[in-house]
N, C-alpha and C. Protein backbone atom coordinates (compact mmCIF):
# COMPACT_ATOMS: atom_id res chain seq x y z
N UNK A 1 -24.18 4.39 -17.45
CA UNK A 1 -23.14 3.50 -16.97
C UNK A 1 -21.96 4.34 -16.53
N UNK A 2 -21.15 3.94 -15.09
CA UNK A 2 -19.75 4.59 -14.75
C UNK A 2 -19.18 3.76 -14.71
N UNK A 3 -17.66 3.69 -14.42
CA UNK A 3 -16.74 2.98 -13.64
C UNK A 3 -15.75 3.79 -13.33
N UNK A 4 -15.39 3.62 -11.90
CA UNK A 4 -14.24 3.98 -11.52
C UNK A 4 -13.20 2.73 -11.11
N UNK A 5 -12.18 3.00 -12.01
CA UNK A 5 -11.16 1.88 -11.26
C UNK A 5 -9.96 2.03 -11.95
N UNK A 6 -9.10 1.95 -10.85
CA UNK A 6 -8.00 2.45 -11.21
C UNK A 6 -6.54 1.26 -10.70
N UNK A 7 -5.79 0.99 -11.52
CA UNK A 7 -4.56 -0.15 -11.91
C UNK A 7 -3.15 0.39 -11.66
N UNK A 8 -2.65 0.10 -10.69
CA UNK A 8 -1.14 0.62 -10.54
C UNK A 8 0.21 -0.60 -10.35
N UNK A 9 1.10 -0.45 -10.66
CA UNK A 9 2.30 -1.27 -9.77
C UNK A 9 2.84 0.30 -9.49
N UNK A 10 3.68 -0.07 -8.86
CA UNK A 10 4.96 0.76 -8.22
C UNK A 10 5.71 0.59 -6.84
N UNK A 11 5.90 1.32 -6.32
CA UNK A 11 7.01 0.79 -5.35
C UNK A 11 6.10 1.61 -4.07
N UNK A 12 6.14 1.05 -2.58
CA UNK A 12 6.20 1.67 -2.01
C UNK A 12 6.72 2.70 -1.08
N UNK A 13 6.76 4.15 -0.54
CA UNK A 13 7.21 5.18 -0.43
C UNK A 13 7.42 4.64 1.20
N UNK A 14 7.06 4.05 1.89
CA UNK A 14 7.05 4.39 3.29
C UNK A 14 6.41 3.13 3.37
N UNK A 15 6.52 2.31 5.03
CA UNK A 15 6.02 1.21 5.51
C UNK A 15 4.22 1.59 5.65
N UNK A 16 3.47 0.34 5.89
CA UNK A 16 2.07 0.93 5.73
C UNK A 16 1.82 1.46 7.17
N UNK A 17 0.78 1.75 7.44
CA UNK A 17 0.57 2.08 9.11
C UNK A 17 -0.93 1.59 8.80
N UNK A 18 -0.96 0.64 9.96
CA UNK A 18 -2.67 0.00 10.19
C UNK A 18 -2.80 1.02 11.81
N UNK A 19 -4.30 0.71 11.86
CA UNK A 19 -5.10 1.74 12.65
C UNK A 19 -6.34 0.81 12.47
N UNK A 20 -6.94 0.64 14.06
CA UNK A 20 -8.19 0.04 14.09
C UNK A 20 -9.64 1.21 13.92
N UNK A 21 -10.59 1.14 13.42
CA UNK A 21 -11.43 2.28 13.68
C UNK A 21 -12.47 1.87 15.25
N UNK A 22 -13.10 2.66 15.73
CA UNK A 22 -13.62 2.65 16.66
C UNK A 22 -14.67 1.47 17.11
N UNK A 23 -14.99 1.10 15.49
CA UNK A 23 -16.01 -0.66 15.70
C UNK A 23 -14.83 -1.66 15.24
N UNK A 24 -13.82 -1.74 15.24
CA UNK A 24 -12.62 -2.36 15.13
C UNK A 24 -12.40 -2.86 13.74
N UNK A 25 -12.57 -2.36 12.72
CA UNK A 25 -12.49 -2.39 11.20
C UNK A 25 -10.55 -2.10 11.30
N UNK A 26 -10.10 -2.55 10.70
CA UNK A 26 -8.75 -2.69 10.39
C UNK A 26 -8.39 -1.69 9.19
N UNK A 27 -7.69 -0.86 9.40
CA UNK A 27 -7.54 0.48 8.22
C UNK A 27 -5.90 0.98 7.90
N UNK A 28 -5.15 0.65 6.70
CA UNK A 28 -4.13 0.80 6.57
C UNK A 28 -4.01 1.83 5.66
N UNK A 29 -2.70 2.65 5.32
CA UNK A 29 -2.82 4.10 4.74
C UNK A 29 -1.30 3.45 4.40
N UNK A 30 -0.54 3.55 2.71
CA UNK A 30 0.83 3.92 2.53
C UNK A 30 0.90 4.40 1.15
N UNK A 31 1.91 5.06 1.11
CA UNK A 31 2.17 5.41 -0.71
C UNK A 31 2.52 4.93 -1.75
N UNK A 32 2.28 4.41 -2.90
CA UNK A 32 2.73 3.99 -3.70
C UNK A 32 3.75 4.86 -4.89
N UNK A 33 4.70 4.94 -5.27
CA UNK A 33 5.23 5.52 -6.60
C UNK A 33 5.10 5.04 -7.72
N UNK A 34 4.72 5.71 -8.81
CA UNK A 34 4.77 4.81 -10.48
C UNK A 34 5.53 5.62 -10.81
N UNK A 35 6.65 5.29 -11.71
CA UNK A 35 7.37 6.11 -12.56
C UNK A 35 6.87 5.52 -14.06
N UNK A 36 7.20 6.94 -14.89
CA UNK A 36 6.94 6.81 -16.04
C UNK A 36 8.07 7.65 -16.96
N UNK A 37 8.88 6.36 -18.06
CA UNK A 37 9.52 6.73 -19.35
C UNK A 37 9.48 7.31 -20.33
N UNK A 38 9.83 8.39 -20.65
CA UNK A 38 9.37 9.10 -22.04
C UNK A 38 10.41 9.28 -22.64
N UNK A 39 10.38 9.95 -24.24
CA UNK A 39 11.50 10.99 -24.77
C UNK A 39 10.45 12.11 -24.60
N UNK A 40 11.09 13.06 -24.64
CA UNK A 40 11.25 14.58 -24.60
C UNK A 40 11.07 14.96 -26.60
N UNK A 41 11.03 16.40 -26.30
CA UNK A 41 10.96 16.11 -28.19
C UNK A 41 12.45 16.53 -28.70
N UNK A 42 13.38 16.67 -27.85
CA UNK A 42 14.77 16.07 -28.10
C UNK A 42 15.52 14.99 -28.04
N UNK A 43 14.87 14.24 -28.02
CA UNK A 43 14.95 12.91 -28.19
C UNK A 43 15.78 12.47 -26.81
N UNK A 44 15.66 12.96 -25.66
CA UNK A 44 16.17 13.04 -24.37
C UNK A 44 15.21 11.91 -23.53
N UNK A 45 15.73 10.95 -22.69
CA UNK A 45 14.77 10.38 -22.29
C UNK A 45 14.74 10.96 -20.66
N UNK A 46 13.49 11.06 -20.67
CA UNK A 46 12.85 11.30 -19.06
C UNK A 46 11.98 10.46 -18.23
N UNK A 47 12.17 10.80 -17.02
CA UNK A 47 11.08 10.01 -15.91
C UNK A 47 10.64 11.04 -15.26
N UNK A 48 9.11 10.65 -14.96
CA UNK A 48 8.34 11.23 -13.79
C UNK A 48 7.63 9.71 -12.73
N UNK A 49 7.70 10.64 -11.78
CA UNK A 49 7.27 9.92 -11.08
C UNK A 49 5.89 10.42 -9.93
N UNK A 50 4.81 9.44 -10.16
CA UNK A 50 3.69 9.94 -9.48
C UNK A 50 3.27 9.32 -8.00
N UNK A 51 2.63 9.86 -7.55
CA UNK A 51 2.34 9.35 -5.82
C UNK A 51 1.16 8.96 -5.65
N UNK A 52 0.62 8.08 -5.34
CA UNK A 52 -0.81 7.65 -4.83
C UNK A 52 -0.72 7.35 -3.46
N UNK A 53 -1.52 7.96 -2.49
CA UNK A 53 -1.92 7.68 -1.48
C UNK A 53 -3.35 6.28 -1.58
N UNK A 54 -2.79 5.54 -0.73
CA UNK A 54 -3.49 4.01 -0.87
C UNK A 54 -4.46 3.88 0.23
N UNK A 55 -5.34 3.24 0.45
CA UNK A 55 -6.29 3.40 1.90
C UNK A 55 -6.55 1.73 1.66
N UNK A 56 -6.45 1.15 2.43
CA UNK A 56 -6.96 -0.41 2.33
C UNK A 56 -7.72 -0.83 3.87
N UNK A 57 -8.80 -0.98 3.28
CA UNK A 57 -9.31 -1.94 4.62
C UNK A 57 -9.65 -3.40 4.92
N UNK A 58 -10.12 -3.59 6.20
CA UNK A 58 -10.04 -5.21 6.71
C UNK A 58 -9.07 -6.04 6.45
N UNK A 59 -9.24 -7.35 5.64
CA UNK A 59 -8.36 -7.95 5.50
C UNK A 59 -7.24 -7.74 4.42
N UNK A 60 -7.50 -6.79 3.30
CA UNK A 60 -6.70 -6.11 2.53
C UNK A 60 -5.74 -5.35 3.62
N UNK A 61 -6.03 -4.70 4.38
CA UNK A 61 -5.62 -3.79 5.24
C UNK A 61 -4.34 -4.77 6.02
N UNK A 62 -4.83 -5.54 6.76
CA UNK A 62 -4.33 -6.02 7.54
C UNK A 62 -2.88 -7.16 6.72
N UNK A 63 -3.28 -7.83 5.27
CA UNK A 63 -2.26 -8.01 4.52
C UNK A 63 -1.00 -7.29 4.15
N UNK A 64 -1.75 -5.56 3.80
CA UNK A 64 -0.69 -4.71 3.88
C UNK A 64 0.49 -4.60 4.87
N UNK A 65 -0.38 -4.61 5.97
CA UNK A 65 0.61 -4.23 7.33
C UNK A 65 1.21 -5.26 7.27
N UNK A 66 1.08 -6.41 7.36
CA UNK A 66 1.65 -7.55 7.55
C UNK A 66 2.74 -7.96 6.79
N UNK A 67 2.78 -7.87 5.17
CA UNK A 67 3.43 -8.16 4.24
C UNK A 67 4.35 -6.98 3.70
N UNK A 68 3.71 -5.93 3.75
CA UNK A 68 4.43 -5.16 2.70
C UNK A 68 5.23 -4.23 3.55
N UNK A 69 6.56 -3.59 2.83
CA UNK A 69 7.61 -2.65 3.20
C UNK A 69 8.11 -2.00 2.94
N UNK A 70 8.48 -0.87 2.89
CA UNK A 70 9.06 0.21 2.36
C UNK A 70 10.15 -0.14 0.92
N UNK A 71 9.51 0.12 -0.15
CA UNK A 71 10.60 -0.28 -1.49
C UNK A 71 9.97 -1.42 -2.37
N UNK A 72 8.99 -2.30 -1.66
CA UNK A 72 8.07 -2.91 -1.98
C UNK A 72 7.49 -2.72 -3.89
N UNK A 73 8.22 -3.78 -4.55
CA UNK A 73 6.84 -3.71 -5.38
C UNK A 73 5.88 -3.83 -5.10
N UNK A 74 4.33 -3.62 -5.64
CA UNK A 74 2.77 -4.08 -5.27
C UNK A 74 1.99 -3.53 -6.45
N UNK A 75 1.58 -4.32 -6.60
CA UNK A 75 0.38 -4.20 -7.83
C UNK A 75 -1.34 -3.98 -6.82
N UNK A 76 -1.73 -2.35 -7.27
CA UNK A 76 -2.86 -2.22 -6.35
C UNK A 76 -4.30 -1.67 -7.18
N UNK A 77 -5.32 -2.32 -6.87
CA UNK A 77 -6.02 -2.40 -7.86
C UNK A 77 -7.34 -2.01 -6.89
N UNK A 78 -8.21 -0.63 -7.13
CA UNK A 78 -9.26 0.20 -6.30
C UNK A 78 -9.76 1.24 -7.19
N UNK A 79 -10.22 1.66 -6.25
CA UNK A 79 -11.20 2.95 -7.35
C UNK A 79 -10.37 4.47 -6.44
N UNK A 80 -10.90 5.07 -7.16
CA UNK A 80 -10.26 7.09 -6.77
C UNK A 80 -11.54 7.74 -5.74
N UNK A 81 -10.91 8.19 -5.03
CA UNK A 81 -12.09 8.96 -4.32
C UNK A 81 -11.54 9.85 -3.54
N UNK A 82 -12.20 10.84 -3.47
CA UNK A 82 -11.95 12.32 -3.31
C UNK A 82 -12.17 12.91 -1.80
N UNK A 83 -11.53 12.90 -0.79
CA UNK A 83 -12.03 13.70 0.51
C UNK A 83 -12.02 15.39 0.60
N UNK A 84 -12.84 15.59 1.23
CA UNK A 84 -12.39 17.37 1.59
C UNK A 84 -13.11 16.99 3.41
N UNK A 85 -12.18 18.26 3.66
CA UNK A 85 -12.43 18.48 5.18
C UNK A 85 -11.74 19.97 5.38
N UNK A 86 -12.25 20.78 6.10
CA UNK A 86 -11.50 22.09 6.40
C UNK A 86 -10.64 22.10 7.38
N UNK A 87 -9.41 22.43 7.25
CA UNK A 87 -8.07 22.90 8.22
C UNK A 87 -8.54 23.75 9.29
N UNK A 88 -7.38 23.68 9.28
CA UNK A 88 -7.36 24.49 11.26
C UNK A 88 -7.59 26.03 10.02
N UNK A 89 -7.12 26.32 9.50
CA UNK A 89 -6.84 27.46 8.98
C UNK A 89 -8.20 27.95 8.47
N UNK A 90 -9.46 27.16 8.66
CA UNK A 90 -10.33 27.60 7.50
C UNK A 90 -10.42 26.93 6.08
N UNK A 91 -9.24 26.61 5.46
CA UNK A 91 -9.22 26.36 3.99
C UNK A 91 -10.00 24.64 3.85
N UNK A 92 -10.72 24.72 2.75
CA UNK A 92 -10.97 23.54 2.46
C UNK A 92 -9.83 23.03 1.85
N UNK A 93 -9.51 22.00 2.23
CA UNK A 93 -8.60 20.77 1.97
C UNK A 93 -9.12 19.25 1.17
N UNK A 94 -8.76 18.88 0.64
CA UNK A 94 -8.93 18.04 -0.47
C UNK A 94 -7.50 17.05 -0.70
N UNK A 95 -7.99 15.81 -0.80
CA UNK A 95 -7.15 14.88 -0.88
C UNK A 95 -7.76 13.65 -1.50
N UNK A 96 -7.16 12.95 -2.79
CA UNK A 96 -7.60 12.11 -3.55
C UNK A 96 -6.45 10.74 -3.33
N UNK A 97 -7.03 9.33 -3.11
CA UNK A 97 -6.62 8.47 -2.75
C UNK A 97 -7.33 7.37 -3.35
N UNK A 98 -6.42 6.36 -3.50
CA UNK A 98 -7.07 4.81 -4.36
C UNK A 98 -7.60 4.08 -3.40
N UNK A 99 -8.81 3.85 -2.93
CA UNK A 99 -9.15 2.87 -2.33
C UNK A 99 -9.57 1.02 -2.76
N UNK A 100 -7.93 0.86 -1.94
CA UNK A 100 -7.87 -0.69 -2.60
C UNK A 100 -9.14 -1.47 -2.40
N UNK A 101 -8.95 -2.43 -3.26
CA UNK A 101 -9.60 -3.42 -3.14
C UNK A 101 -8.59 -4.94 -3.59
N UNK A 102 -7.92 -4.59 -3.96
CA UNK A 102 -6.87 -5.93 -4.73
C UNK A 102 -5.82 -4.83 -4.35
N UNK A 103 -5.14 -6.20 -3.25
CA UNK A 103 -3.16 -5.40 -3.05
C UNK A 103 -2.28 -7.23 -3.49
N UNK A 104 -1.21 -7.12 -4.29
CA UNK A 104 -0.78 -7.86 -4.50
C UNK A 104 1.01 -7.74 -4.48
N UNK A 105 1.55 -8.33 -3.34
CA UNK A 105 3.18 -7.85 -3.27
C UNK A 105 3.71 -8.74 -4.64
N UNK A 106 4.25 -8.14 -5.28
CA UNK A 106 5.33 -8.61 -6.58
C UNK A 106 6.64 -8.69 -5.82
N UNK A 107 6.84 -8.76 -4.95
CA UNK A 107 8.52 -9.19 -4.64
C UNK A 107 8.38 -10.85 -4.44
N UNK A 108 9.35 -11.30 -5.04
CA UNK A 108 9.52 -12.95 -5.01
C UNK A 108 9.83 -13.42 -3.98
N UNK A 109 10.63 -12.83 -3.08
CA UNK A 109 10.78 -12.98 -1.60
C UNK A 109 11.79 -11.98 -1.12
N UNK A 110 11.64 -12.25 -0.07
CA UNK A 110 12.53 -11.37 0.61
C UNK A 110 13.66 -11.58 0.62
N UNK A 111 14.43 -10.19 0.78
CA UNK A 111 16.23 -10.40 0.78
C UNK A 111 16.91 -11.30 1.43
N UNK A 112 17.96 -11.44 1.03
CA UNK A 112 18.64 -12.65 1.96
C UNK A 112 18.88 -12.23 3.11
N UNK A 113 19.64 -11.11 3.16
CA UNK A 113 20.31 -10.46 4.81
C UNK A 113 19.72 -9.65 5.32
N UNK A 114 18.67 -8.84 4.07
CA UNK A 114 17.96 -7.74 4.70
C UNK A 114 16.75 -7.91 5.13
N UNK A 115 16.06 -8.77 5.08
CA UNK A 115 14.41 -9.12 5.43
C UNK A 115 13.97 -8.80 4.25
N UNK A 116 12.88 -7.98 4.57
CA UNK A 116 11.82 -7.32 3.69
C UNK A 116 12.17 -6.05 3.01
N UNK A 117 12.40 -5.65 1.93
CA UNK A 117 13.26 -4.61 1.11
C UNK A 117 12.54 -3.45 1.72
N UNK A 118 13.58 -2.59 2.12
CA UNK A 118 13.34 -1.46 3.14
C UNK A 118 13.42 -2.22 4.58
N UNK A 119 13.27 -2.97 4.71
CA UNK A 119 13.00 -3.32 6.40
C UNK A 119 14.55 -3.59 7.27
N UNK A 120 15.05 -2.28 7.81
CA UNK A 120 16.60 -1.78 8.24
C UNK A 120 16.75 -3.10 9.77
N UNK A 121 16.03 -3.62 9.91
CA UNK A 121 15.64 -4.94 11.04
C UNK A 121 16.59 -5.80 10.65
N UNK A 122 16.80 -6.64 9.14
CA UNK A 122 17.31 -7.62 8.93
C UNK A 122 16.38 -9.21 8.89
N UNK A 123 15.20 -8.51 9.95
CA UNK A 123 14.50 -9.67 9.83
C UNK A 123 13.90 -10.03 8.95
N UNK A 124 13.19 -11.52 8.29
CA UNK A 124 12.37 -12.08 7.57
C UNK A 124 11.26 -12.46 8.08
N UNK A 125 10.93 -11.97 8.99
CA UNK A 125 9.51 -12.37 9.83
C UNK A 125 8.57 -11.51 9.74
N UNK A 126 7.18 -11.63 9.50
CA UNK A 126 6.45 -10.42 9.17
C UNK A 126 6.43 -9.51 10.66
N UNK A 127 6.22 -8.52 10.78
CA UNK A 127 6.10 -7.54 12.02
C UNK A 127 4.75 -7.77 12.80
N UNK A 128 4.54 -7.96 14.03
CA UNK A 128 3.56 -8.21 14.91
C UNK A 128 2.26 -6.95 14.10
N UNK A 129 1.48 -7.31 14.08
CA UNK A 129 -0.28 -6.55 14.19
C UNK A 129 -0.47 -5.96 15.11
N UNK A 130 -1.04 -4.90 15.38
CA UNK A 130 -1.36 -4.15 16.56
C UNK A 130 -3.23 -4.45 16.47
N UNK A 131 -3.14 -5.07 17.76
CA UNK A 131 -4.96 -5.38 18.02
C UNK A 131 -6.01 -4.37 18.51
N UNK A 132 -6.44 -4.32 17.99
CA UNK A 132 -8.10 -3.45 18.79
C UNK A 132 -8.02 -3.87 20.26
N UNK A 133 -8.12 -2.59 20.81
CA UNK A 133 -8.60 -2.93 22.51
C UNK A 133 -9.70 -3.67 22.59
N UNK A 134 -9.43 -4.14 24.03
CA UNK A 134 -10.35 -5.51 23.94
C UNK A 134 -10.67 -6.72 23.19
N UNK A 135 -9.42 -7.21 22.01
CA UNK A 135 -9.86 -8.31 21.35
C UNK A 135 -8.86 -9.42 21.32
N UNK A 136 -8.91 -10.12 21.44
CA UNK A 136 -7.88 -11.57 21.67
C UNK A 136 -7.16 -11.77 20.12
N UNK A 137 -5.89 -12.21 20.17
CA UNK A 137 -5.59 -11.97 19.00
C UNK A 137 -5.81 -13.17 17.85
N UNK A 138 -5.76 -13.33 16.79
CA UNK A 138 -6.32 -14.55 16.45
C UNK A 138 -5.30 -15.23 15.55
N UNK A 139 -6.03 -16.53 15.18
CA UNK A 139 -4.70 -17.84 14.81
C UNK A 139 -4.31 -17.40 13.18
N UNK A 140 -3.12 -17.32 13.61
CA UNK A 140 -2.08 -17.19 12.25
C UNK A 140 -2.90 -18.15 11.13
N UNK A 141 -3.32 -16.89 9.90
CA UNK A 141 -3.49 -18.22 8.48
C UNK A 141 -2.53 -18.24 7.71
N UNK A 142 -2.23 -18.61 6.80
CA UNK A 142 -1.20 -18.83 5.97
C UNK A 142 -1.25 -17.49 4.83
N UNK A 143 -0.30 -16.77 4.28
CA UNK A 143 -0.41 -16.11 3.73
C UNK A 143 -0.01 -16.26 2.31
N UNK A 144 -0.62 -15.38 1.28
CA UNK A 144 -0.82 -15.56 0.25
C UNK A 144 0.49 -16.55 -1.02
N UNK A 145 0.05 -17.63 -1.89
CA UNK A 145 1.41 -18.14 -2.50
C UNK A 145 1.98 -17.19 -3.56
N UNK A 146 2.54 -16.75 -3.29
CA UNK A 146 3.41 -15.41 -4.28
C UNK A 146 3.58 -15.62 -5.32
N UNK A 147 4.21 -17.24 -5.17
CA UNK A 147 4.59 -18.28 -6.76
C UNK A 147 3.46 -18.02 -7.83
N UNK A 148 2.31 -18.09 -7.24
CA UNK A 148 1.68 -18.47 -7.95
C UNK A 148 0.79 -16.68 -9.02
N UNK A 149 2.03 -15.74 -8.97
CA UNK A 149 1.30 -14.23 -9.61
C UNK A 149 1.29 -14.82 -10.97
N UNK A 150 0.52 -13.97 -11.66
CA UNK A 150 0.57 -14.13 -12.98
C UNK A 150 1.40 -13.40 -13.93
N UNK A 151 2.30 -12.42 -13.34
CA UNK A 151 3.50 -11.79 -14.07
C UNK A 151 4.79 -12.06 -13.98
């Protein structure tokens, strides 16, 4: 028996960026931060703070882009998985990332004056989708009831 799966909230580092792949799969990439509280063994209290690179696809993907914003709480819930690919330089390169499967925004709504926390716009409107060449764009569904999180 395995499991991989891995449970985060934290904030996000940067707006998401969606990207269609070449059979038009919908693919979003942003960072998440967790900080974490300790004492020290001087009884000093400290924070660290860790980075997850997030990968979400299809309609996870496309929620991201749509909903979420820089400063963003989100509760993201995927497994770990490991890439390597070699650099221009020769070196193998390696990069470990959560691939969502459950993205859930924890902000209750958006700011009053500012839009979407991080979003320097002002607006409250989600930001247009960027479509796959060649595809008609399709009818607005309703997006997720926030009210209804369980935390």
């Amino acid at each position: 028996m395995s499991l991989n799966k891995c449970m985060i909230i934290g904030n996000l580092g940067r707006d998401p960026e969606m990207r269609y792949t070449p059979s038009g799969q919908a693919v979003t990439q942003f960072t998440v931060a967790v900080n974490r509280n300790y004492k020290d063994q001087q009884g000093e209290r400290q924070e660290e703070t860790e980075w997850f690179r997030i990968v979400a696809w299809g309609q996870q993907a496309e929620f991201a882009a749509e909903y979420l914003r820089k400063g963003a709480k989100v509760y993201v819930e995927g497994r770990l998985q490991t890439r390597q690919w070699e650099g221009q330089d020769g070196q193998k390169r390696y990069t470990t990332e959560l691939v969502a499967n459950t993205i859930q925004n924890l902000e209750r709504r958006p700011r009053d004056d500012a839009g979407f926390p991080g979003d320097a716009g002002g607006s409250q409107e989600p930001r247009p989708r960027p479509q796959p060449a060649g595809q008609q764009p399709q009818a607005e569904q309703p997006g997720p009831d926030y009210d209804d999180l369980p935390f």
